[in-house]
Protein backbone atom coordinates (compact mmCIF):
# COMPACT_ATOMS: atom_id res chain seq x y z
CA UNK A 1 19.55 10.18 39.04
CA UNK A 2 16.14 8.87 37.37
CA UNK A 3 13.94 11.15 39.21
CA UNK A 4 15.91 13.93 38.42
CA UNK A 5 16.09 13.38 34.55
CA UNK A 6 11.66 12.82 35.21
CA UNK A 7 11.76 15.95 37.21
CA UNK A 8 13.63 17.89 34.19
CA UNK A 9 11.38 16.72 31.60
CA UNK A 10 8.40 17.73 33.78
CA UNK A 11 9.23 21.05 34.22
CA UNK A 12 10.99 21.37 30.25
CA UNK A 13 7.02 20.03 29.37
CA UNK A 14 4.81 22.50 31.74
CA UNK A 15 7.15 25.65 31.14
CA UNK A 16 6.47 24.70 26.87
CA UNK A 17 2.98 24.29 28.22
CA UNK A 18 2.64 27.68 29.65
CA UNK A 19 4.64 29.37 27.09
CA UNK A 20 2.56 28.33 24.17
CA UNK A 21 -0.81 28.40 25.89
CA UNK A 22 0.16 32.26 26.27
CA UNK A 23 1.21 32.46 22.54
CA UNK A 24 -1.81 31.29 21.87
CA UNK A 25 -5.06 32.99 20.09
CA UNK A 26 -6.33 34.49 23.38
CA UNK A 27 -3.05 36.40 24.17
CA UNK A 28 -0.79 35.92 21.13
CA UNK A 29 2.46 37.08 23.54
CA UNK A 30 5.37 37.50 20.96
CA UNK A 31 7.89 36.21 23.50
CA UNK A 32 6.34 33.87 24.33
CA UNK A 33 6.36 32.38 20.96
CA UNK A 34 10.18 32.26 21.03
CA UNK A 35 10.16 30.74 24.42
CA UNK A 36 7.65 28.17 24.15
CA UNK A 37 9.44 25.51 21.50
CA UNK A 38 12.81 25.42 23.40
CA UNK A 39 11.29 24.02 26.56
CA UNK A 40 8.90 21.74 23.99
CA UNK A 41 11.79 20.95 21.43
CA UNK A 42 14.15 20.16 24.79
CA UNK A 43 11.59 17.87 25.96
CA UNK A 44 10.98 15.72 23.16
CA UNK A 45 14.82 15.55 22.34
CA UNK A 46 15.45 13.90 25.49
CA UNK A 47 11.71 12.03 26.31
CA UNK A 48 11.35 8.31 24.93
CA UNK A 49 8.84 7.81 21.93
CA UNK A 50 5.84 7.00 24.30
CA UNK A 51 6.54 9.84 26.75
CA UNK A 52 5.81 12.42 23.59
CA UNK A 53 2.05 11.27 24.61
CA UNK A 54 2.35 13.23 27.50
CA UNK A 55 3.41 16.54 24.82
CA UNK A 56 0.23 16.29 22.87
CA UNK A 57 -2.23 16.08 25.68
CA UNK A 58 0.16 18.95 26.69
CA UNK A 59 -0.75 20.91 23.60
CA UNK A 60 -4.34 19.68 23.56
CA UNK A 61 -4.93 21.41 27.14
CA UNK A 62 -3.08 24.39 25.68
CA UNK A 63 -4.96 24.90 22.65
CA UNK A 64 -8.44 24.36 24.90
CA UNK A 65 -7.43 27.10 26.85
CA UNK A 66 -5.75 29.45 24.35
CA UNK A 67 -8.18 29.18 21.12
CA UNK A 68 -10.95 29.55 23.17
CA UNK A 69 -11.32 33.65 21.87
CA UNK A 70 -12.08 31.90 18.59
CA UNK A 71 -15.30 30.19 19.52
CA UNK A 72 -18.05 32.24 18.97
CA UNK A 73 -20.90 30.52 20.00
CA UNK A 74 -18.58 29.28 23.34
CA UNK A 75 -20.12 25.59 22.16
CA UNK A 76 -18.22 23.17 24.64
CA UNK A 77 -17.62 20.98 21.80
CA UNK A 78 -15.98 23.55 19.96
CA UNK A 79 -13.29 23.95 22.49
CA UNK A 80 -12.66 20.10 22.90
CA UNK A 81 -12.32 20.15 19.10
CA UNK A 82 -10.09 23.35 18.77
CA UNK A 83 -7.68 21.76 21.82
CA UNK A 84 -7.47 18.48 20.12
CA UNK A 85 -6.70 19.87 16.40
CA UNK A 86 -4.12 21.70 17.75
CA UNK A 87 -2.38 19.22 19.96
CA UNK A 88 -2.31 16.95 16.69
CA UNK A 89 -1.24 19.32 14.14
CA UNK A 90 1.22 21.35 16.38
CA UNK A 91 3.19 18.02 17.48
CA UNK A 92 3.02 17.12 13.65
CA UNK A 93 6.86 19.44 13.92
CA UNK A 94 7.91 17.65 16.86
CA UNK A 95 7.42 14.75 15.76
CA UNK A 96 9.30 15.35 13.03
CA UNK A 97 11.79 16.72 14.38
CA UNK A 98 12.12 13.54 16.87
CA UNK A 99 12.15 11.24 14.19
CA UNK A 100 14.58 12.80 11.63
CA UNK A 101 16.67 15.22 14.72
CA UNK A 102 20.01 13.10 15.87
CA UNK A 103 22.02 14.35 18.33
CA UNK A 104 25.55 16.04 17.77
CA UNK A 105 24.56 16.01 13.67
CA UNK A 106 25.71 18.99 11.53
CA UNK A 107 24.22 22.35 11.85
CA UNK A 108 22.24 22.38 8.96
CA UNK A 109 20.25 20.09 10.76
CA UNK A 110 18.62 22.47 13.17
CA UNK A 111 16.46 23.29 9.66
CA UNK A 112 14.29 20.03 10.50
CA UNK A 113 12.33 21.71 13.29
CA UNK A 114 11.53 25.09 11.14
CA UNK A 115 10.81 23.44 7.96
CA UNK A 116 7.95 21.01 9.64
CA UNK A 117 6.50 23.77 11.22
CA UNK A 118 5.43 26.00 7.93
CA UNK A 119 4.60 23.03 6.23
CA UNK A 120 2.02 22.70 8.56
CA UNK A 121 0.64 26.22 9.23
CA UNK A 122 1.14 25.89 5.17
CA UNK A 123 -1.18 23.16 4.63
CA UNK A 124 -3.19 24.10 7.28
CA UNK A 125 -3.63 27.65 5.08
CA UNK A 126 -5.98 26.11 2.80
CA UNK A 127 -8.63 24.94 5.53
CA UNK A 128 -8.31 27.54 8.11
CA UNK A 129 -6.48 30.20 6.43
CA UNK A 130 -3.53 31.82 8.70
CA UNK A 131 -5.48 31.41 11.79
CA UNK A 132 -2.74 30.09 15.07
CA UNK A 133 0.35 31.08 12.73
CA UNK A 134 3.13 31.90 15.02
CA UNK A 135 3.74 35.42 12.78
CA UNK A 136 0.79 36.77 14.26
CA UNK A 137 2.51 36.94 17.79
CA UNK A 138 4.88 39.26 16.45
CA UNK A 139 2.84 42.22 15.42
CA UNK A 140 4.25 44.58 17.57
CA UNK A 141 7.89 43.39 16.15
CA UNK A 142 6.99 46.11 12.99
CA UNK A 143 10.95 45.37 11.18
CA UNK A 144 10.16 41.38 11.64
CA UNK A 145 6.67 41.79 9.84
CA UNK A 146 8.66 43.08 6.82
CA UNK A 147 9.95 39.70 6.34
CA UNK A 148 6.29 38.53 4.86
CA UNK A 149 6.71 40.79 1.71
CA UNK A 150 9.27 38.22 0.47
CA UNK A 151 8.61 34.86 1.80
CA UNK A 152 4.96 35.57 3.23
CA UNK A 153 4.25 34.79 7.14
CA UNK A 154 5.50 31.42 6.76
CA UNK A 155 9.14 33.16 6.68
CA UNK A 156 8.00 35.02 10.09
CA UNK A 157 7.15 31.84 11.99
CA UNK A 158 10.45 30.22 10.51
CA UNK A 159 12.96 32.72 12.09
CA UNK A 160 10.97 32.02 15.42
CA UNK A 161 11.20 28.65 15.89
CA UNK A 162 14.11 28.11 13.84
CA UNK A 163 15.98 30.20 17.22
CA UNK A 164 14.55 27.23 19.16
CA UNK A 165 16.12 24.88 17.20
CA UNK A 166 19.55 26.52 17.14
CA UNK A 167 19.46 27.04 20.84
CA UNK A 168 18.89 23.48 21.50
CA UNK A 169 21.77 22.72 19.13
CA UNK A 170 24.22 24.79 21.13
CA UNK A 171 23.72 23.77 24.31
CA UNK A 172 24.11 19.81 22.85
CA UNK A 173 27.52 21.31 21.34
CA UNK A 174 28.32 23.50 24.19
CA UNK A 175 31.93 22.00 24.60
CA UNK A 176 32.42 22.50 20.74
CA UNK A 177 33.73 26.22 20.79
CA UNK A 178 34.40 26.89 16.43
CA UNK A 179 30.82 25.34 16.15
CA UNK A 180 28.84 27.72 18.49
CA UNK A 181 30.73 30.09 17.07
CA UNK A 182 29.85 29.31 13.52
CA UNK A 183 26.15 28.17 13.99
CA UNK A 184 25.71 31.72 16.33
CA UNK A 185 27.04 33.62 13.32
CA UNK A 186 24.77 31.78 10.79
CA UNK A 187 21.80 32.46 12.63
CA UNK A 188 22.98 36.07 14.27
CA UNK A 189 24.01 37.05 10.82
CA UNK A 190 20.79 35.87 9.11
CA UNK A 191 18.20 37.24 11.70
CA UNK A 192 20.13 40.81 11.88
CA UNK A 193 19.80 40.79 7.97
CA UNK A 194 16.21 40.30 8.61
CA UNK A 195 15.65 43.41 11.02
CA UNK A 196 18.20 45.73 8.70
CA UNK A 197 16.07 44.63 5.86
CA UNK A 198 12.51 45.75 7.82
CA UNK A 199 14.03 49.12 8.77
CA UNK A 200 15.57 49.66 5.51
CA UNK A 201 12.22 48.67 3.74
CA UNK A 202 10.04 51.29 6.27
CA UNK A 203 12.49 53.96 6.11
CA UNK A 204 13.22 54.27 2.90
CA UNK A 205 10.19 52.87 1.01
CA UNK A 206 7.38 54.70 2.50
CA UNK A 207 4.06 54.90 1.33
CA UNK A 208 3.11 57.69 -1.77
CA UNK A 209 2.07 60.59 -0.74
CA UNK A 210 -0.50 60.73 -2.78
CA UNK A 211 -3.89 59.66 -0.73
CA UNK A 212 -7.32 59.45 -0.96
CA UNK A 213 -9.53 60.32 1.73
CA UNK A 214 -11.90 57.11 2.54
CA UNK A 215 -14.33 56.39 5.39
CA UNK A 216 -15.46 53.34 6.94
CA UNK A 217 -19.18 53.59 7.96
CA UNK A 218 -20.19 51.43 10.82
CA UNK A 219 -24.13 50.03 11.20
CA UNK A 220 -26.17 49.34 14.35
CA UNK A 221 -26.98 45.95 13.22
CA UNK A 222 -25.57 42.97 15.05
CA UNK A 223 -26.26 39.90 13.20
CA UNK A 224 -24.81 38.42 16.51
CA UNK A 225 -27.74 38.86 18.62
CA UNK A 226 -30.25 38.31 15.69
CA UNK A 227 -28.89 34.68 15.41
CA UNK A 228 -29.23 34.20 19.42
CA UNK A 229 -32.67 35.88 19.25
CA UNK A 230 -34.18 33.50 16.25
CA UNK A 231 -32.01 30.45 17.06
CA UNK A 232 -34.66 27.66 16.33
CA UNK A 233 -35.74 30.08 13.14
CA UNK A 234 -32.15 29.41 11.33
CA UNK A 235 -32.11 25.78 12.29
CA UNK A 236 -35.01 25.43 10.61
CA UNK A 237 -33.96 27.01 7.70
CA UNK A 238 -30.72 25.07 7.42
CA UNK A 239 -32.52 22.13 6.98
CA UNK A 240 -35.12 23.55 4.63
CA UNK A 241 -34.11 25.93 2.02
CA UNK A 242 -37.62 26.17 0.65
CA UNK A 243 -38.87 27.06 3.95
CA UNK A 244 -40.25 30.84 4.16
CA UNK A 245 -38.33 33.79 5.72
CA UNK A 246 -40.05 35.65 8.50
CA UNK A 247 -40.38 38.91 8.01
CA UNK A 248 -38.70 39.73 11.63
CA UNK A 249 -35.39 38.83 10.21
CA UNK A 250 -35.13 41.29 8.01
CA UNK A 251 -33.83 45.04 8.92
CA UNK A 252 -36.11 48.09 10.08
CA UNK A 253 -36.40 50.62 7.90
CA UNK A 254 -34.97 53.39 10.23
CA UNK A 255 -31.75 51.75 10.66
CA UNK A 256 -31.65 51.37 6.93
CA UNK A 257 -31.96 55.38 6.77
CA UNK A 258 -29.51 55.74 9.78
CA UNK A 259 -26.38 54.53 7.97
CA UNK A 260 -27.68 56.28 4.92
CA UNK A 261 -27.17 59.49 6.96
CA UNK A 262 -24.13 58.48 8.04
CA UNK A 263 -22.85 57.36 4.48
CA UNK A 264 -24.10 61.45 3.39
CA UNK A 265 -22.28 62.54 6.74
CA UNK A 266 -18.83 60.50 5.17
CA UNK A 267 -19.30 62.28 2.00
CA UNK A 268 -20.01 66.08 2.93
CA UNK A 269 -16.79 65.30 4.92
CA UNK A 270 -14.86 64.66 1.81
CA UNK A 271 -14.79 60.77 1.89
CA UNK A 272 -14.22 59.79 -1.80
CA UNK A 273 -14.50 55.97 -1.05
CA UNK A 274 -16.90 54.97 1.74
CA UNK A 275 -17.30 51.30 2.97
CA UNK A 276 -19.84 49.71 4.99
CA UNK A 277 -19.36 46.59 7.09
CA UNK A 278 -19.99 43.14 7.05
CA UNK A 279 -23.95 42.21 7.13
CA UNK A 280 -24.59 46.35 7.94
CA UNK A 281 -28.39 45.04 6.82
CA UNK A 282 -30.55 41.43 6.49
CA UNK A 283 -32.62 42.47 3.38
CA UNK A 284 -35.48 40.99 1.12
CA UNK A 285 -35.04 41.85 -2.44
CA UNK A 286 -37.82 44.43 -2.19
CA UNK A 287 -35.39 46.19 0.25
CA UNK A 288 -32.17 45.57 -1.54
CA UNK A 289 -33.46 47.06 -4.85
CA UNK A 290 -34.68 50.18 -3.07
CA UNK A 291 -31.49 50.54 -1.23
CA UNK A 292 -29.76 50.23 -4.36
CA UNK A 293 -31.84 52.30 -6.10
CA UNK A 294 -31.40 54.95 -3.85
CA UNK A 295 -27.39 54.49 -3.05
CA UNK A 296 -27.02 54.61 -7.48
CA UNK A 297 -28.58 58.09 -6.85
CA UNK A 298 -26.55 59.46 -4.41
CA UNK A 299 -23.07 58.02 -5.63
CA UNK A 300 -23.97 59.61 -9.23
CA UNK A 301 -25.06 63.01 -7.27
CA UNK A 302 -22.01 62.64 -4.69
CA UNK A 303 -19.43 61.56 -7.19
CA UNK A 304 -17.84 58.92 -4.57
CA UNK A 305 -17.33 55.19 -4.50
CA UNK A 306 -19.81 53.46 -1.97
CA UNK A 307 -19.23 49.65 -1.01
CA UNK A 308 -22.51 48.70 0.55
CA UNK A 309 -22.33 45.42 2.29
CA UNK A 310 -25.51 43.02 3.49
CA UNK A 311 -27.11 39.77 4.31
CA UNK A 312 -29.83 39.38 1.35
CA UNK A 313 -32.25 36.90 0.94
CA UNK A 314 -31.72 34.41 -1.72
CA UNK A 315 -33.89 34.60 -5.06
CA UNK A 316 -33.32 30.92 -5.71
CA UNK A 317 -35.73 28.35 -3.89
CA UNK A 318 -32.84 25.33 -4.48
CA UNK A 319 -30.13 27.45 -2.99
CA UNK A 320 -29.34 28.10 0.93
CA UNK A 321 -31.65 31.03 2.39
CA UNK A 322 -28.98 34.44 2.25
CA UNK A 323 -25.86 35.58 0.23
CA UNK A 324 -23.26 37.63 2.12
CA UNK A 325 -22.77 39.96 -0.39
CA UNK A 326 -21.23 43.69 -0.61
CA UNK A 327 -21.96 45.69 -3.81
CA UNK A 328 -19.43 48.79 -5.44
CA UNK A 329 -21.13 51.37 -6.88
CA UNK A 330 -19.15 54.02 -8.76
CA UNK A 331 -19.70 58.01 -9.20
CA UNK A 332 -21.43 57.43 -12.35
CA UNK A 333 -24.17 55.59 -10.38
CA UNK A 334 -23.55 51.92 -11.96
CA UNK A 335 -22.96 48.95 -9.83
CA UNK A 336 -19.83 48.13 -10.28
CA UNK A 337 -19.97 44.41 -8.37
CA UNK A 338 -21.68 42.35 -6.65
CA UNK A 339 -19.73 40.28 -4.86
CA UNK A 340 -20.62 37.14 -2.20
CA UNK A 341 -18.22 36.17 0.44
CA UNK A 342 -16.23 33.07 -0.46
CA UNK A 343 -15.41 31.49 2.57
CA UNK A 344 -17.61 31.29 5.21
CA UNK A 345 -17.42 30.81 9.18
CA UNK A 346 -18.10 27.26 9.30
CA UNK A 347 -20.52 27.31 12.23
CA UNK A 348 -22.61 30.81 11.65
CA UNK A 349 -22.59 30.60 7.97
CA UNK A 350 -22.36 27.37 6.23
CA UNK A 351 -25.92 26.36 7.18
CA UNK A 352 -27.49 29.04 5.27
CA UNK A 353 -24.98 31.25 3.63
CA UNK A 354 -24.24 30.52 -0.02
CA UNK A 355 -20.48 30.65 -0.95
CA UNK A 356 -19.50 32.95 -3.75
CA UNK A 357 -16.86 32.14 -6.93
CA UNK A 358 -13.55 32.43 -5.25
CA UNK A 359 -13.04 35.63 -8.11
CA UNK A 360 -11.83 39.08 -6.13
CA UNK A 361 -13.26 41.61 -8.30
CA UNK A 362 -11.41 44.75 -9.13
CA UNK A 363 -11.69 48.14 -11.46
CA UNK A 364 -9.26 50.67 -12.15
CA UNK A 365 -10.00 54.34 -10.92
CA UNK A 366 -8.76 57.43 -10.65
CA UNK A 367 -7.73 56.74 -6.90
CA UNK A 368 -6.14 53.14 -7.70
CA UNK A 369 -7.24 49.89 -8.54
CA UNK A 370 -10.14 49.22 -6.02
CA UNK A 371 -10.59 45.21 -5.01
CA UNK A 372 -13.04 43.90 -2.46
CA UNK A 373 -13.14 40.21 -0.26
CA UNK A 374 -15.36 40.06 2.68
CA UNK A 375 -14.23 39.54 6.40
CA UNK A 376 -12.94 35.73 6.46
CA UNK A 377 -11.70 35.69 3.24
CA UNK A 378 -9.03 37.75 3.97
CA UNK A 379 -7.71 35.14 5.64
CA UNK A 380 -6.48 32.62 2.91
CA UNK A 381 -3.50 34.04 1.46
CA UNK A 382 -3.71 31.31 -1.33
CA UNK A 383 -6.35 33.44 -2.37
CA UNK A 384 -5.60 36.73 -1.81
CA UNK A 385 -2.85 36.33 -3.90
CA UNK A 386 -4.93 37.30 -6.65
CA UNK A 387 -4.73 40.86 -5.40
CA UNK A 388 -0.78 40.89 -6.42
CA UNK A 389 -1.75 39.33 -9.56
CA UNK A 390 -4.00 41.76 -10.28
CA UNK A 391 -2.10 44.18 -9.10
CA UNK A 392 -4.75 45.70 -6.60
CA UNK A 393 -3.83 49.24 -4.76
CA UNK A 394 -6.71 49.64 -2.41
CA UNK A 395 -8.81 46.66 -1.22
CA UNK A 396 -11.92 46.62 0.24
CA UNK A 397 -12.80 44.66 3.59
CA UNK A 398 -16.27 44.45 5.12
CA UNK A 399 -16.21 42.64 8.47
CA UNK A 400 -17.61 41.56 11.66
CA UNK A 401 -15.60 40.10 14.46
CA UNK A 402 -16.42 39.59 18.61
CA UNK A 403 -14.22 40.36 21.36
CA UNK A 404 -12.21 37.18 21.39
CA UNK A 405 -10.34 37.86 18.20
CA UNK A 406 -10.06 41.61 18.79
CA UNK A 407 -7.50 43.02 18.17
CA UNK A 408 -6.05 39.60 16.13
CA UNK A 409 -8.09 39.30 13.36
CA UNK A 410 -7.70 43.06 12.18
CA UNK A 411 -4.01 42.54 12.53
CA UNK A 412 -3.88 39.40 10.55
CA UNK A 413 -5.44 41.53 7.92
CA UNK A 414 -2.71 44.30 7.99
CA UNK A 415 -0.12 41.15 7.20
CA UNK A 416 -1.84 40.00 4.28
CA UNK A 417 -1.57 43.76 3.76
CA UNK A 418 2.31 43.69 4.01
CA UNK A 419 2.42 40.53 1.99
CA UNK A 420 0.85 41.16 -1.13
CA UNK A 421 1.40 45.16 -1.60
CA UNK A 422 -2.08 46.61 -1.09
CA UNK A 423 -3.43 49.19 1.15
CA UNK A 424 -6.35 48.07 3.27
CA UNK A 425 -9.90 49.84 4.36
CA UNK A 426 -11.56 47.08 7.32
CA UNK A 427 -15.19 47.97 8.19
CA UNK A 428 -15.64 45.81 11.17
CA UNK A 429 -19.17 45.93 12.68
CA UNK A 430 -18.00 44.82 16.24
CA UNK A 431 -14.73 45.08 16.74
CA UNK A 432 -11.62 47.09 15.21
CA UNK A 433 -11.79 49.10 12.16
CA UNK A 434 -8.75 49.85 10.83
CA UNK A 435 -7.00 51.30 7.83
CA UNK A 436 -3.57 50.10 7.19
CA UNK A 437 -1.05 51.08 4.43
CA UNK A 438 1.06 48.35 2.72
CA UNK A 439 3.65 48.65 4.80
CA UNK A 440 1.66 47.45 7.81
CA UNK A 441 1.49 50.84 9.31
CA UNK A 442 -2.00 51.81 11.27
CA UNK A 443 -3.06 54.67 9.72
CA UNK A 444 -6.88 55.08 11.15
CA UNK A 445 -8.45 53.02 13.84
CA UNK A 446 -12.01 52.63 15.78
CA UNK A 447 -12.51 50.32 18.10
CA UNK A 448 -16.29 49.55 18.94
CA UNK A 449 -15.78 48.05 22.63
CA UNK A 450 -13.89 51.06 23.22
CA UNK A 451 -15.86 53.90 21.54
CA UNK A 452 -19.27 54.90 20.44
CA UNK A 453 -18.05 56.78 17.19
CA UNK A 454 -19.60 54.96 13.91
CA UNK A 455 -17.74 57.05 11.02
CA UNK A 456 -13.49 56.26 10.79
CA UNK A 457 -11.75 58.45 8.07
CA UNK A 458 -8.36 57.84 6.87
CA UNK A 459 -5.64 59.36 4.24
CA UNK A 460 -4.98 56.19 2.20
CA UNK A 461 -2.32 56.13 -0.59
CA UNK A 462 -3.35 55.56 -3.93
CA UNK A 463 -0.90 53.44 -4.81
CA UNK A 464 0.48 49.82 -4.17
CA UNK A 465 3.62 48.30 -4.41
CA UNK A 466 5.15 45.37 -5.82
CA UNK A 467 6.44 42.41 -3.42
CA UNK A 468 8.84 39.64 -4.02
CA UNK A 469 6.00 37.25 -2.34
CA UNK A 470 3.61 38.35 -4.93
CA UNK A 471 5.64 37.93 -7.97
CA UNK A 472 7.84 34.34 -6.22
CA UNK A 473 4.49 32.81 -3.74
CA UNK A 474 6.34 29.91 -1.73
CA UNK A 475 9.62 28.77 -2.67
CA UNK A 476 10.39 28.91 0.96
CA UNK A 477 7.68 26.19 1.52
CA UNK A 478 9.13 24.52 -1.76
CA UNK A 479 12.43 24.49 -0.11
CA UNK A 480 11.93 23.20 3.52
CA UNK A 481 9.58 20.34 1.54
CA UNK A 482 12.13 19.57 -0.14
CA UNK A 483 14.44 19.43 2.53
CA UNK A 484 12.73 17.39 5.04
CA UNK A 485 12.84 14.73 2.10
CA UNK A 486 16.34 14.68 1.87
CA UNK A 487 16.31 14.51 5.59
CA UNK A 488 14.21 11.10 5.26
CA UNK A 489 15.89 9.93 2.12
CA UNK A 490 19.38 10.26 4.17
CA UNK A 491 17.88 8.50 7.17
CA UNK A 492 16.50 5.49 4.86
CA UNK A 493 19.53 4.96 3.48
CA UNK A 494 21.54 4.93 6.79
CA UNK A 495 19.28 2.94 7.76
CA UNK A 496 19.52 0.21 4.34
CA UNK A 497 23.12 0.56 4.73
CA UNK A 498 22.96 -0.41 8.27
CA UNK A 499 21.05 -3.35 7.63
CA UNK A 500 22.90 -4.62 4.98
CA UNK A 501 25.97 -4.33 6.85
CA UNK A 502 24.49 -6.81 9.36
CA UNK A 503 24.00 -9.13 6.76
């Protein structure tokens, strides 16, 4: 009878393993996000406190293997680190869930599991943004991505595991009839409300009509292979600001001119806002000026918005070497911005990138209100939530990914998209380029494993739209917070009483 309980929790622990390996970064498998936590949440249920050892090196070996697309330099270290942060943080919920969870409780109960989970990918926001939330896996579920216009993706990775949760509480009630039938209503009811509300919302709210015509223009630079190719160059030059730039990191002039001529090719084409991608150029100031000077000219002869977007050297001595900047330059040939990129890839760019002022710049114009991050910025929703504040209709995105996060990172972009209200333009160097509308559908796409084209042109609407995230941020996070401190209130006080009784 022992070995067979040890033989249950085995296989409850390796099929969780499996399931959440494959819901992972690598593959991000949206049912496999639903299945993983039952097997998981069934295991630690039923395992004693020092068996839940064997669920984080579980989760450890899983995130190893399935962050391991994030990892750009594919540093061993990296990996051990990336397996290890998200065996801890992931089991945070479990945990949890163990320690406040008691079996045959009320139904409300099954909110414990849920409620530790998005405080974590929530506090985990502000360091690594939305990167490993569980909403991502459901991309392809388009009426379930709805859901983040009102509580954000935090309400996405609820519903998922919350299913877990309410699973495991059925079969524990199983001989309980009016409660399964109850609790299956509750969450039945709620999740159907969800869906109806995600068809209702892309049916009958559908972008304006009214679109501009805007072009993302892709470079032959790959900052990628200049870091490998001047390795011991940058480490020098992380540890000595002062030290002197060689002139071989810097870009050719013909590939300067090539994306010119592909910016002119955008235009004649009818492109009225054209974007360039992350680090499209590594420029000296000499360079930057004349580029400048140059791009003023043509935007003022072209009458079209141009985001150009670069790796510049720095002009002061005490700062770190480069600023990952993009600059907007309007049809009257004024720079509009220049903006640096706030948050910065903590292995590539820290060393020598400068961070900007955490500020998303914006202007009104005739197509919209126009806003601009760069790449990884995009993925802190605590601070893209300046674009609802500023009410934003078109924003901006020079990036540049690698295969491992390809497709992923352009659609964690479209659900910051969905989330805030704003149509998006993503000018990804290597990698997809994509043009989304605020309701999370794909309206343009170029993928640069897949094709040689360097020009994407899309029909994006000119106007945004206001959600109930933007205007209400968390009070779902407010809520499960404060309800997994009732939960431990409750179970101090049983736990006084209790004691007191005794005495």
């Amino acid at each position: 009878m022992k070995s067979h309980k040890t033989i249950n929790k085995i296989f409850l622990l390796l099929a969780g393993g499996v399931a959440i390996t494959l819901a992972g970064i690598n593959w991000t498998i949206g049912t496999a996000a639903w299945i993983a936590p039952v097997f998981l949440l069934m295991f630690t249920r039923k395992a004693k406190w020092m068996e839940i050892l064997l669920l984080f090196l579980t989760l450890v070996v899983s995130g190893m293997i399935s962050q391991t697309g994030n990892n750009l330099f594919h540093l061993a270290t990296v990996n051990i680190f990336n397996g290890v942060s998200f065996g801890l943080l992931t089991g945070i919920a479990y945990v949890t869930d163990k320690a406040l969870y008691k079996k045959n409780s009320p139904f409300y109960t099954s909110l414990i599991f849920p409620s530790a989970v998005i405080l974590v990918e929530y506090f985990m926001s502000f360091a690594i943004g939305t990167w490993g939330s569980i909403a991502h896996t459901q991309f392809e579920f388009k009426s379930l991505l709805q859901l983040s216009s009102v509580t954000g993706t935090f309400g996405i990775s609820f519903l998922v595991v919350w299913f877990a949760s309410v699973l495991n509480w059925l079969i524990e009630n199983k001989n309980k009839r009016r409660k399964i039938y109850i609790a299956g209503l509750i969450y039945g009811g709620i999740f159907l409300l969800v869906v109806l509300f995600g068809l209702i919302r892309k049916t009958q709210y559908s972008p304006n009509k009214k679109t501009v015509k805007v072009a993302a223009v892709i470079s032959d630079t790959d900052i990628h292979k200049i870091v490998e190719n001047n390795e011991e160059t940058i480490k020098t030059l992380a540890n000595d600001y002062s030290a002197k730039l060689p002139s071989e990191l810097f870009s050719a002039p013909e590939k300067v001119n090539t994306l010119i001529d592909r910016t002119k090719e955008a235009s004649k084409r009818g492109a009225k806002i054209i974007v360039w991608n992350e680090i499209a150029f590594v420029l000296n100031q000499e360079q930057k000026q004349k580029l400048l000077t140059e791009m003023q000219s043509f935007c003022l002869k072209e009458q079209v918005y141009v985001l150009i977007a670069f790796l510049e050297e720095s002009v002061q001595s005490n700062q770190k070497p480069f600023n990952n900047k993009s600059i907007l330059i309007s049809p009257d040939g004024n720079v509009v911005w220049e903006y640096i990129k706030s948050y910065l890839h903590p292995y590539a760019e820290t060393p020598i990138v400068n961070n900007g002022i955490f500020q998303i710049p914006s202007i009104q114009t005739k197509y919209g209100k126009i806003g601009n991050v760069i790449c990884a910025d995009l993925d802190m929703p605590a601070y893209i939530k300046q674009t609802g504040k500023q009410n934003i209709d078109i924003l901006l995105v020079p990036s540049f990914d690698w295969p491992g996060i390809t497709p992923l990172h352009s659609e964690m972009a479209c659900l910051e998209a969905i989330q805030f209200g704003f149509s998006l333009l993503r000018a990804n160097g290597k990698g997809l380029t994509a043009a989304y509308d605020y309701m999370g559908n794909s309206i343009a796409s170029l993928n640069t494993f897949h094709s040689n084209e360097k020009i994407l042109y899309a029909e994006i609407p000119v106007q945004s739209v206001t959600t109930i995230y933007a205007k209400t941020g968390n009070i779902l996070i407010v809520l499960s917070f404060a309800f997994i401190l009732f939960m431990i209130a409750k179970k101090a006080f049983k736990r006084q009483g209790g004691k007191q009784a005794e005495v």
